[in-house]
PDB file of N, CA and C in Angstrom:
ATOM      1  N   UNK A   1      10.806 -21.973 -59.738  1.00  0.00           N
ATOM      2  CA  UNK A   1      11.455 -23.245 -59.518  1.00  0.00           C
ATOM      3  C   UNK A   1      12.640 -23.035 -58.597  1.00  0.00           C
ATOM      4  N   UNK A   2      13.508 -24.060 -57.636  1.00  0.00           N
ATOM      5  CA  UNK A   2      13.638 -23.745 -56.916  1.00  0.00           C
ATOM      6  C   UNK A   2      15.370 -24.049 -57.241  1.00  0.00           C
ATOM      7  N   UNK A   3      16.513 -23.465 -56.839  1.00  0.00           N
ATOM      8  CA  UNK A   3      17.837 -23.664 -57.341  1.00  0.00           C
ATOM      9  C   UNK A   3      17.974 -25.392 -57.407  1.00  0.00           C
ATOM     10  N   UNK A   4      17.948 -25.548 -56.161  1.00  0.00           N
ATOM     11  CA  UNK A   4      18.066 -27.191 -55.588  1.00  0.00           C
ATOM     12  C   UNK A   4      17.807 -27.950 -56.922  1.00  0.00           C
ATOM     13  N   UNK A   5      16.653 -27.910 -57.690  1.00  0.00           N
ATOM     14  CA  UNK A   5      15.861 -28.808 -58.935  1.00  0.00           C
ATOM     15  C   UNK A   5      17.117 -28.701 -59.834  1.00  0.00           C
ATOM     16  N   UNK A   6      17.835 -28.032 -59.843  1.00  0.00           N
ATOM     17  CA  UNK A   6      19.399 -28.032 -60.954  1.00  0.00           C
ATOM     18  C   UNK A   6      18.887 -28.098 -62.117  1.00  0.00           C
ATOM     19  N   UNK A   7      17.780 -27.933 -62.923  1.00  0.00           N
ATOM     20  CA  UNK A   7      17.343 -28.374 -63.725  1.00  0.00           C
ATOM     21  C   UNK A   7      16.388 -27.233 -64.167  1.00  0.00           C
ATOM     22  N   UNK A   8      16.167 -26.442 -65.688  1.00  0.00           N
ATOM     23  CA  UNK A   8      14.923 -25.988 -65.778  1.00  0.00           C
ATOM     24  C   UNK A   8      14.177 -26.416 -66.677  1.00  0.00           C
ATOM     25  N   UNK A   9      12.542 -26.150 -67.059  1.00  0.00           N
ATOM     26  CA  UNK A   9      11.959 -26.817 -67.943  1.00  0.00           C
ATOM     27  C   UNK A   9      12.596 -26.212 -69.119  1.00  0.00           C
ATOM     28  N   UNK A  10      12.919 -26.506 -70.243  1.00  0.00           N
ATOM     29  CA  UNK A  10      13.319 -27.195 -71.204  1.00  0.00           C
ATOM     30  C   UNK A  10      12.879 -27.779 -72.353  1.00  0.00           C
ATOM     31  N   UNK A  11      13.593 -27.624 -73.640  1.00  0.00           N
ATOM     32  CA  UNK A  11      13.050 -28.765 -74.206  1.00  0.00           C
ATOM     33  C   UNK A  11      13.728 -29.451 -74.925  1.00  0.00           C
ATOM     34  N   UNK A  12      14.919 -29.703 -73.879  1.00  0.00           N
ATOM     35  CA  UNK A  12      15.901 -31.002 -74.297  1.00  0.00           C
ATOM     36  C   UNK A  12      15.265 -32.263 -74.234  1.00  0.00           C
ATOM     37  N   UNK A  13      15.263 -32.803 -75.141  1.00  0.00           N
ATOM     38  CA  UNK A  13      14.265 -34.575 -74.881  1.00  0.00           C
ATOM     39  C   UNK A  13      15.032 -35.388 -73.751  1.00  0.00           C
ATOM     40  N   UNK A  14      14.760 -36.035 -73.305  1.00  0.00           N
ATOM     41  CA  UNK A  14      14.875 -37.272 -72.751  1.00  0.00           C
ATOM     42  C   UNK A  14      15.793 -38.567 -73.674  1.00  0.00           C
ATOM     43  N   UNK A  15      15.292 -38.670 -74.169  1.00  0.00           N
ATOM     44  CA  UNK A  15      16.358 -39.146 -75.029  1.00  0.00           C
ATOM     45  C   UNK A  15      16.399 -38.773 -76.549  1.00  0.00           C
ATOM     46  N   UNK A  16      17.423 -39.309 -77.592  1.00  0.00           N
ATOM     47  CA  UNK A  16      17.565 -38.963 -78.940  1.00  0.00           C
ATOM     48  C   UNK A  16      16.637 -39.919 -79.681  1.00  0.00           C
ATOM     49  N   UNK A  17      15.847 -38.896 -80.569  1.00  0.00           N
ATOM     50  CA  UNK A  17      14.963 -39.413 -81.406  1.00  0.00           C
ATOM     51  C   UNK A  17      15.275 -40.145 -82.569  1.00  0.00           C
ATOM     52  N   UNK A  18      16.159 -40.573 -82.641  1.00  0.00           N
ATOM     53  CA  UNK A  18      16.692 -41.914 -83.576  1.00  0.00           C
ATOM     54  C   UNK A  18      16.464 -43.169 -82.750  1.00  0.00           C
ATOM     55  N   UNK A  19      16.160 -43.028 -81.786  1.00  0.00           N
ATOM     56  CA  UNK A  19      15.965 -44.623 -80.920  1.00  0.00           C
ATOM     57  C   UNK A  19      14.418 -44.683 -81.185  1.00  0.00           C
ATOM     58  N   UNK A  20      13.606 -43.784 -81.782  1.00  0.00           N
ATOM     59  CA  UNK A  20      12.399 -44.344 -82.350  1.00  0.00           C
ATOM     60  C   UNK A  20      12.259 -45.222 -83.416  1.00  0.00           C
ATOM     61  N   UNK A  21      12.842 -45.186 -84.360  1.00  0.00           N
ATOM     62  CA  UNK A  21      13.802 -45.502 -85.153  1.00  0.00           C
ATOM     63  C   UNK A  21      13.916 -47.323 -85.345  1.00  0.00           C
ATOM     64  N   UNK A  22      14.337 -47.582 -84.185  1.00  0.00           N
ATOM     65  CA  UNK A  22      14.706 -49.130 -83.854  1.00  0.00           C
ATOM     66  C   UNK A  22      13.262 -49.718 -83.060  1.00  0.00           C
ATOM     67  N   UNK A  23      11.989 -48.862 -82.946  1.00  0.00           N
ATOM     68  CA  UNK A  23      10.880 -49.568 -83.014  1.00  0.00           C
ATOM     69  C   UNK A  23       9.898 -50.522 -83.469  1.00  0.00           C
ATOM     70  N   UNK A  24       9.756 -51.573 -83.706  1.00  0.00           N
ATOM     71  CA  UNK A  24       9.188 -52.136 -84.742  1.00  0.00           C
ATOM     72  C   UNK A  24       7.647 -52.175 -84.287  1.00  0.00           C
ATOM     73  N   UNK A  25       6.578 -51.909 -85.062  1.00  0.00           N
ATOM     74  CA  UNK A  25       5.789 -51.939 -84.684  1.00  0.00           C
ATOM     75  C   UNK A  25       4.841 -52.569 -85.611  1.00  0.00           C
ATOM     76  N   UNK A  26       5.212 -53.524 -86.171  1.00  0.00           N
ATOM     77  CA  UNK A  26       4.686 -54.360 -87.413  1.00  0.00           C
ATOM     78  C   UNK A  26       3.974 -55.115 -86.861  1.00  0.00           C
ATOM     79  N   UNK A  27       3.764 -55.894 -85.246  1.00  0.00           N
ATOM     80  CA  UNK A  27       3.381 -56.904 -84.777  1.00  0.00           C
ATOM     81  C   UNK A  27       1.647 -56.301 -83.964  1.00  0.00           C
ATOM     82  N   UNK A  28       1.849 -54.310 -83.947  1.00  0.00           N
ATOM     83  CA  UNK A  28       0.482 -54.375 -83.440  1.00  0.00           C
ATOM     84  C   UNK A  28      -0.141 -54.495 -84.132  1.00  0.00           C
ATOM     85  N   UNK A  29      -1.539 -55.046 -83.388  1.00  0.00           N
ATOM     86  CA  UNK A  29      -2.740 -55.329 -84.069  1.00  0.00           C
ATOM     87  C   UNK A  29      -4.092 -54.505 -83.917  1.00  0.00           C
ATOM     88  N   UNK A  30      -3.493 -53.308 -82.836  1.00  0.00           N
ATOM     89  CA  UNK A  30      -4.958 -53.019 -82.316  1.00  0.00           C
ATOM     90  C   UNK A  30      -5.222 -51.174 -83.029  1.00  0.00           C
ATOM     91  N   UNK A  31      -4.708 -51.578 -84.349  1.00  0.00           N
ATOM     92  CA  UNK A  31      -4.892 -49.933 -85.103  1.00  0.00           C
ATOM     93  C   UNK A  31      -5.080 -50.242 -86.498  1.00  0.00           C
ATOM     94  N   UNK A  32      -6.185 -49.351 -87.079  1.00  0.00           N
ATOM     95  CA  UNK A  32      -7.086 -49.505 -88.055  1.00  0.00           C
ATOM     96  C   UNK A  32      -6.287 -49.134 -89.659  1.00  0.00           C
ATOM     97  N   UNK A  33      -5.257 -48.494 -89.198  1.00  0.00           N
ATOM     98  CA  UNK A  33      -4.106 -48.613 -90.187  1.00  0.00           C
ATOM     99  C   UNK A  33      -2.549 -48.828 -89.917  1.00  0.00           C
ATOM    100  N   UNK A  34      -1.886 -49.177 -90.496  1.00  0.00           N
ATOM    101  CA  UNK A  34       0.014 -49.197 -90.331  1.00  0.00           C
ATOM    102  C   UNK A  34       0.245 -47.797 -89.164  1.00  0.00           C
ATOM    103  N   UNK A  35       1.546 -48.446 -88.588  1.00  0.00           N
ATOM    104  CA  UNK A  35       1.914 -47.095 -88.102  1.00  0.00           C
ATOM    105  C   UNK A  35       2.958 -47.092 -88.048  1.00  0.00           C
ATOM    106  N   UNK A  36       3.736 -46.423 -87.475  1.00  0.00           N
ATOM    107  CA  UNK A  36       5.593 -46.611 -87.780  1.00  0.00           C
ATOM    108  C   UNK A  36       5.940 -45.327 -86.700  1.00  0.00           C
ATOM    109  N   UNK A  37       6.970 -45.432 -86.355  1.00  0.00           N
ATOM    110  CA  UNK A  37       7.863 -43.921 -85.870  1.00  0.00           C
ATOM    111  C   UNK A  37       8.181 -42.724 -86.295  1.00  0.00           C
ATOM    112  N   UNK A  38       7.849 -43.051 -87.884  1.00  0.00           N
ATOM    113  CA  UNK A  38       7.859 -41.909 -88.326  1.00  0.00           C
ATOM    114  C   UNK A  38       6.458 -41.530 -88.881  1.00  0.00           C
ATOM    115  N   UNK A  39       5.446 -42.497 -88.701  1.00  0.00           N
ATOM    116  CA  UNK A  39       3.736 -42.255 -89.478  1.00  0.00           C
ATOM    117  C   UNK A  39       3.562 -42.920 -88.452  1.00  0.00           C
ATOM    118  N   UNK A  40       3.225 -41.929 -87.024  1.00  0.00           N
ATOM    119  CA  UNK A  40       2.203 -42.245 -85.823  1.00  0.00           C
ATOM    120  C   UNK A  40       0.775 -42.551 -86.083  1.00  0.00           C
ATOM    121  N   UNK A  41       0.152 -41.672 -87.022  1.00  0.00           N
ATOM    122  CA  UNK A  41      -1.016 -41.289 -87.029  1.00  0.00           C
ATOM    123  C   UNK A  41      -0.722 -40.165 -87.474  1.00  0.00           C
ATOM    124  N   UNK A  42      -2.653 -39.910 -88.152  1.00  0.00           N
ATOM    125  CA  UNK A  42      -3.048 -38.655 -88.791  1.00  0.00           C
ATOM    126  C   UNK A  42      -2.732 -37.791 -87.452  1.00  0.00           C
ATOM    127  N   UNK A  43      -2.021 -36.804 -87.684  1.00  0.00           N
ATOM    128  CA  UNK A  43      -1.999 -35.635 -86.604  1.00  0.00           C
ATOM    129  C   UNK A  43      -0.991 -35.627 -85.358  1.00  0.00           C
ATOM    130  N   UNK A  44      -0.440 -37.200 -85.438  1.00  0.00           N
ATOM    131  CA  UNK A  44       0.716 -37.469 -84.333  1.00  0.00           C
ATOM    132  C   UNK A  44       1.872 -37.234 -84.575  1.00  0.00           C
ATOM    133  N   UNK A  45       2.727 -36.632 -83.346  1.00  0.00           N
ATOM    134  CA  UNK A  45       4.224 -36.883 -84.010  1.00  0.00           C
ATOM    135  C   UNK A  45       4.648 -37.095 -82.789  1.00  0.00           C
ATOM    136  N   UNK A  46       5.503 -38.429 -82.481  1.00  0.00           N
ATOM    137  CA  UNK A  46       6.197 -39.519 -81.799  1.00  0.00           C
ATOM    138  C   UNK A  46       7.867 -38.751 -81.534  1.00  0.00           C
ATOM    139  N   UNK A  47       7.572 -38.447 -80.338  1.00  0.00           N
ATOM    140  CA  UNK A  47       8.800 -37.847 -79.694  1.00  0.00           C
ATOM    141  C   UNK A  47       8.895 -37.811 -78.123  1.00  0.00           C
ATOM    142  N   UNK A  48      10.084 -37.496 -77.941  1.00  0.00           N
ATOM    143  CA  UNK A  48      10.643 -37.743 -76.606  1.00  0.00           C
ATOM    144  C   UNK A  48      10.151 -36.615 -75.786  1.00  0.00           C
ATOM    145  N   UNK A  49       9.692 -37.122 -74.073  1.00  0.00           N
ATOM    146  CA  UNK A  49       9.937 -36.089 -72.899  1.00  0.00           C
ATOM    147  C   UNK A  49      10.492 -35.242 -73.091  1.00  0.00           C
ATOM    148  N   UNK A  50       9.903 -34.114 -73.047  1.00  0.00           N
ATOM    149  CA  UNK A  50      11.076 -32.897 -72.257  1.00  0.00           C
ATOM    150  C   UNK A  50      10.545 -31.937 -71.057  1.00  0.00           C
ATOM    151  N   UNK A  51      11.309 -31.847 -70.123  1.00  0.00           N
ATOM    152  CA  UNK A  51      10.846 -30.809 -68.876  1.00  0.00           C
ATOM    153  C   UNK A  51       9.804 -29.931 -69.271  1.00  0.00           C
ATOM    154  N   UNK A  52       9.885 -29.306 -70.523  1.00  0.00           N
ATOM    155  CA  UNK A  52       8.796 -28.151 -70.849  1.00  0.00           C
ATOM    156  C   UNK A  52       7.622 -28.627 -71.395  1.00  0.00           C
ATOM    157  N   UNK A  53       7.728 -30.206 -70.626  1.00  0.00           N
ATOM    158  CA  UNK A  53       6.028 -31.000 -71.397  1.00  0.00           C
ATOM    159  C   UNK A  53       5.319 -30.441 -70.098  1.00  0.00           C
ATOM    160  N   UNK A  54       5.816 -30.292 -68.880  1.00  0.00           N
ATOM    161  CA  UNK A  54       5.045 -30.494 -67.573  1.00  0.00           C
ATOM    162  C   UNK A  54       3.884 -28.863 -67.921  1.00  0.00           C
ATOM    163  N   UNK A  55       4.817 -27.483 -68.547  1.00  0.00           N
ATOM    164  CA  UNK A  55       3.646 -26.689 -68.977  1.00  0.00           C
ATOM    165  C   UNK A  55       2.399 -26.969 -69.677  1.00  0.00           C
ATOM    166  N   UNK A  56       2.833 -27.944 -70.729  1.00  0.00           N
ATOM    167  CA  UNK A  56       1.956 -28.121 -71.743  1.00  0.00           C
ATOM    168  C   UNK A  56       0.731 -29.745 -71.332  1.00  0.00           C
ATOM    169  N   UNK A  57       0.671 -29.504 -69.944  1.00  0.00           N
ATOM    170  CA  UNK A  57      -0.608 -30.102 -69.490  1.00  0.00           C
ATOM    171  C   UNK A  57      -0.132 -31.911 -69.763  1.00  0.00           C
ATOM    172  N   UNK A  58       1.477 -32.444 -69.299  1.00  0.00           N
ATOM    173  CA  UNK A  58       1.667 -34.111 -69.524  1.00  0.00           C
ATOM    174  C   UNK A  58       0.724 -34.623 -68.343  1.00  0.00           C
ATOM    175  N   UNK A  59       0.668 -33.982 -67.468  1.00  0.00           N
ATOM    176  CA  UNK A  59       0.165 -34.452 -66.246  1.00  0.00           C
ATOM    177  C   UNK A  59      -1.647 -34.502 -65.999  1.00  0.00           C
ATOM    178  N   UNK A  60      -1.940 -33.727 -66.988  1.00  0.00           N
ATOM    179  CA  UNK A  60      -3.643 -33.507 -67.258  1.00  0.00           C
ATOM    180  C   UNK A  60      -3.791 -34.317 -68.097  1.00  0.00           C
ATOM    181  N   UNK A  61      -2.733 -34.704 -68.767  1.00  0.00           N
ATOM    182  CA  UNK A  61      -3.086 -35.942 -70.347  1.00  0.00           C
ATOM    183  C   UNK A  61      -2.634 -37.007 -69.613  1.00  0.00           C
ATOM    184  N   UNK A  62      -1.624 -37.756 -68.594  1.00  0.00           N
ATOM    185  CA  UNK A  62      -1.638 -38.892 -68.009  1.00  0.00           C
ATOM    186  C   UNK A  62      -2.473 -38.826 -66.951  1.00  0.00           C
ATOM    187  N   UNK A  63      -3.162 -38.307 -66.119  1.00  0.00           N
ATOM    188  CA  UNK A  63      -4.141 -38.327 -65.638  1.00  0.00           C
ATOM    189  C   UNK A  63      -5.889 -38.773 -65.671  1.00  0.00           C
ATOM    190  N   UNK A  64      -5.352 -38.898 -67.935  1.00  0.00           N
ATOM    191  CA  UNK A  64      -6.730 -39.473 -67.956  1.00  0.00           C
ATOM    192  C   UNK A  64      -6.548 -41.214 -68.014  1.00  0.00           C
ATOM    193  N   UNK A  65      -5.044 -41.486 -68.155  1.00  0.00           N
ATOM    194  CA  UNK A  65      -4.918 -42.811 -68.254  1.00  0.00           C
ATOM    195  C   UNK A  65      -4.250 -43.610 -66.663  1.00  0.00           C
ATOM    196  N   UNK A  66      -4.180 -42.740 -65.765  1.00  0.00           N
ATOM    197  CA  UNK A  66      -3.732 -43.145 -64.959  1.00  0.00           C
ATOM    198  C   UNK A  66      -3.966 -42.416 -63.893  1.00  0.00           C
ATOM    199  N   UNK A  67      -3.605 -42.588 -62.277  1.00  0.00           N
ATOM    200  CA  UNK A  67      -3.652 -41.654 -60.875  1.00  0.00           C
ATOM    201  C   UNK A  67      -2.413 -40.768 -61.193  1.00  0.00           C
ATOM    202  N   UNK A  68      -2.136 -39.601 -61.573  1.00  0.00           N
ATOM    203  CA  UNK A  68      -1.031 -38.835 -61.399  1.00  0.00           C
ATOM    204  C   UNK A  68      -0.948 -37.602 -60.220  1.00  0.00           C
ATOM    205  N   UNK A  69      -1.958 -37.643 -59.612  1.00  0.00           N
ATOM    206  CA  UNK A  69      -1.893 -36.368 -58.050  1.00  0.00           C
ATOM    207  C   UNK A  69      -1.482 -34.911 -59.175  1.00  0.00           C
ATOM    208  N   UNK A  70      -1.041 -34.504 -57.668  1.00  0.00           N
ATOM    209  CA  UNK A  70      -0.713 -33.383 -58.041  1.00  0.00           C
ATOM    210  C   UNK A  70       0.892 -32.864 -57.808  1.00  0.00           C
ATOM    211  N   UNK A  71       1.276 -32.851 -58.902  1.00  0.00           N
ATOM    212  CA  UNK A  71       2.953 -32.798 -58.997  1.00  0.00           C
ATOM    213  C   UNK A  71       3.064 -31.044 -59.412  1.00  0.00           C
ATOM    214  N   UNK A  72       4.679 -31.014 -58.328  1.00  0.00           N
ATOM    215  CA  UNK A  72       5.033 -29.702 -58.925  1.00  0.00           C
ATOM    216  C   UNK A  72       6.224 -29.441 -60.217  1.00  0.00           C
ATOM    217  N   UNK A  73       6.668 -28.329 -60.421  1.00  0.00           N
ATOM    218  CA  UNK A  73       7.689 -28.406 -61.608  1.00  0.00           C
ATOM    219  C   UNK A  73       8.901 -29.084 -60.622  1.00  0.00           C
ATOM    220  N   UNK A  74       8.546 -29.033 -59.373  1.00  0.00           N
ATOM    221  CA  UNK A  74      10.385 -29.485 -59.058  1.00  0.00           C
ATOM    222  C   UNK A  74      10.039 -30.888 -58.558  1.00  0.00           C
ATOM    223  N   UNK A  75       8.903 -31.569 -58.665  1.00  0.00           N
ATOM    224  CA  UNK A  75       8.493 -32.940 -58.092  1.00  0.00           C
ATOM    225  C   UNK A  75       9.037 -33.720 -59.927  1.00  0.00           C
ATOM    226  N   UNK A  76       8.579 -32.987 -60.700  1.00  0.00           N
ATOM    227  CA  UNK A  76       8.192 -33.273 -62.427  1.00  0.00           C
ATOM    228  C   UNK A  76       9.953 -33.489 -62.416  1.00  0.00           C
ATOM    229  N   UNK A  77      10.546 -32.927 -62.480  1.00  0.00           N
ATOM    230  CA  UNK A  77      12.048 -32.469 -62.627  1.00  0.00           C
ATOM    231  C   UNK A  77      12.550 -33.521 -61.619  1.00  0.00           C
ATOM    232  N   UNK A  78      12.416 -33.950 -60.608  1.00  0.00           N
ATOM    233  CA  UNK A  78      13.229 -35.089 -60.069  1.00  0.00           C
ATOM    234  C   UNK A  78      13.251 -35.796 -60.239  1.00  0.00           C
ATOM    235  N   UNK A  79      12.834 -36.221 -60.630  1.00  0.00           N
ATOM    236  CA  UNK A  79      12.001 -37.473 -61.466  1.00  0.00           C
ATOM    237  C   UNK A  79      12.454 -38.068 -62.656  1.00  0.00           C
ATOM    238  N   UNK A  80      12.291 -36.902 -63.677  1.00  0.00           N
ATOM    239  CA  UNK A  80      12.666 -36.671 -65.248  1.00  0.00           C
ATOM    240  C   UNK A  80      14.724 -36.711 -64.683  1.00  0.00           C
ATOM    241  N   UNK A  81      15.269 -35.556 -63.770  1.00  0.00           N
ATOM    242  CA  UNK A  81      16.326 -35.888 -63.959  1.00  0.00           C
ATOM    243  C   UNK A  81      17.264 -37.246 -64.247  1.00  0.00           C
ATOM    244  N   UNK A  82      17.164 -38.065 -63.038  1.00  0.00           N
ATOM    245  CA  UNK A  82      17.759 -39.342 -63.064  1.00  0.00           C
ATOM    246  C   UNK A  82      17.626 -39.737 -64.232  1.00  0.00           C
ATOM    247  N   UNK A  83      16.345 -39.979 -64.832  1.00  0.00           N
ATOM    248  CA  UNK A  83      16.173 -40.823 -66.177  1.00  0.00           C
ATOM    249  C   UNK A  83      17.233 -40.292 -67.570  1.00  0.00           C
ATOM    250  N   UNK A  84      16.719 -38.999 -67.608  1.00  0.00           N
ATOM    251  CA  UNK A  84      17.897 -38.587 -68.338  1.00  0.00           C
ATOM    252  C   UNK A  84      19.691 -38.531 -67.999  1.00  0.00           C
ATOM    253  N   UNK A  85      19.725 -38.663 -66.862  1.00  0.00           N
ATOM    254  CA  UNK A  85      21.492 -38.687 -66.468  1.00  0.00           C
ATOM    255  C   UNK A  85      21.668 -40.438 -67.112  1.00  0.00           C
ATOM    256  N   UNK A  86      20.782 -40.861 -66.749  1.00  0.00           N
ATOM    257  CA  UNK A  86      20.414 -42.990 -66.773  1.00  0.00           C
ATOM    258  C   UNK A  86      21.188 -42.878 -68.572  1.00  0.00           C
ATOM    259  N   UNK A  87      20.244 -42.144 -69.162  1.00  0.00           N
ATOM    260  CA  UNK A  87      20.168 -42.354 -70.842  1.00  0.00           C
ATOM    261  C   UNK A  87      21.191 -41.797 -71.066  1.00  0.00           C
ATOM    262  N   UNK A  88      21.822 -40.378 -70.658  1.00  0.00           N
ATOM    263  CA  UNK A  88      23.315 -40.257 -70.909  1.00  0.00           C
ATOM    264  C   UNK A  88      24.684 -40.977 -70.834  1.00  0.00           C
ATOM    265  N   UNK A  89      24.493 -41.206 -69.539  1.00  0.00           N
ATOM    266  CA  UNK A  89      25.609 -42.805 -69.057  1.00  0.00           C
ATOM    267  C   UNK A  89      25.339 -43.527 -70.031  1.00  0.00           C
ATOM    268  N   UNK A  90      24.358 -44.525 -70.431  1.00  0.00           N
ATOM    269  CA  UNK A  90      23.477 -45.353 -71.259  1.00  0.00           C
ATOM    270  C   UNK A  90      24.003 -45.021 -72.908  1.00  0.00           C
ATOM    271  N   UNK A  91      24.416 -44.285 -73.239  1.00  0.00           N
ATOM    272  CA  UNK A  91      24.856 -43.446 -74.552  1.00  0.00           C
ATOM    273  C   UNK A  91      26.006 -43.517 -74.722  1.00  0.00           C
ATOM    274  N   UNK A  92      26.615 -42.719 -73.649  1.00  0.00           N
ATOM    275  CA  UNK A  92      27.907 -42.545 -73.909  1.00  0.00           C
ATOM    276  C   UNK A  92      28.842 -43.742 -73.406  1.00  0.00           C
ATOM    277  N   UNK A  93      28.326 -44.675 -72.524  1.00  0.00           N
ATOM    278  CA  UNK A  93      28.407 -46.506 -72.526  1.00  0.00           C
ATOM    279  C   UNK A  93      28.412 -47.102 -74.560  1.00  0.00           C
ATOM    280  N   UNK A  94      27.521 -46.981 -74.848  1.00  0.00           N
ATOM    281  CA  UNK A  94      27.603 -47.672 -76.145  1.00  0.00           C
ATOM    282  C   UNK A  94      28.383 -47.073 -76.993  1.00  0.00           C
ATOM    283  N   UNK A  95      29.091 -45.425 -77.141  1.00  0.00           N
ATOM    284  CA  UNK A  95      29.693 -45.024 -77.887  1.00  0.00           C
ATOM    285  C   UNK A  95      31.009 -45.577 -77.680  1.00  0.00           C
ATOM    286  N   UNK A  96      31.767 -46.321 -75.972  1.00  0.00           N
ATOM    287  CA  UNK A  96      32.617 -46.297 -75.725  1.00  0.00           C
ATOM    288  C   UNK A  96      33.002 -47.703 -76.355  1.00  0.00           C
ATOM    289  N   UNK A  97      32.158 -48.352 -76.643  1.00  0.00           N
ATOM    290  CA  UNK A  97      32.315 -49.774 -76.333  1.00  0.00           C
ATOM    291  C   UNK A  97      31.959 -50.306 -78.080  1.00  0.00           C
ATOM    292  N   UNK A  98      31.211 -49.184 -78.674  1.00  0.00           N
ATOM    293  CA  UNK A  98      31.072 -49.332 -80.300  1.00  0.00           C
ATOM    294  C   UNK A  98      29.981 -49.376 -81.143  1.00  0.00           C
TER     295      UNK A  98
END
């Protein structure tokens, strides 16, 4: 990876997993049982981005739901940065304010 990316993979989330938390998901309809943020599903567990998803094949798993090309770790990482600087500002905004 290349200095420039300022960034390495990781597995700091994207954001804090208490904002799953404030999901409500009482209104879907299209799953054969309840589900919640904390009971995804048999075998799921509902968590945030992190840089060290791009090893673990995010781009081979959105690829089956979408066009994703072919991205590198420092294309993955520019990307992912902003969003996370976004959610930090975004955080430390609501801590200031209450």
């Amino acid at each position: 990876m290349s200095p420039a990316c300022g960034m390495l993979l990781v597995e700091t989330p994207l954001f804090e997993s208490a904002l799953f938390q404030e999901l409500d998901c009482s209104s879907n309809t299209h799953v054969l049982s309840p589900i919640s943020p904390s009971q995804p599903g048999e075998g799921l567990v509902l968590r945030s981005l992190c840089t060290a998803d791009f090893n673990r094949g995010f781009y081979k798993m959105l690829s089956q739901l979408t066009t994703a090309g072919d991205v590198t770790p420092e294309q993955f990482i520019s990307k992912y940065q902003p969003m996370h600087i976004l959610y930090d500002a975004s955080d430390m905004a609501s801590n200031l304010t209450g």
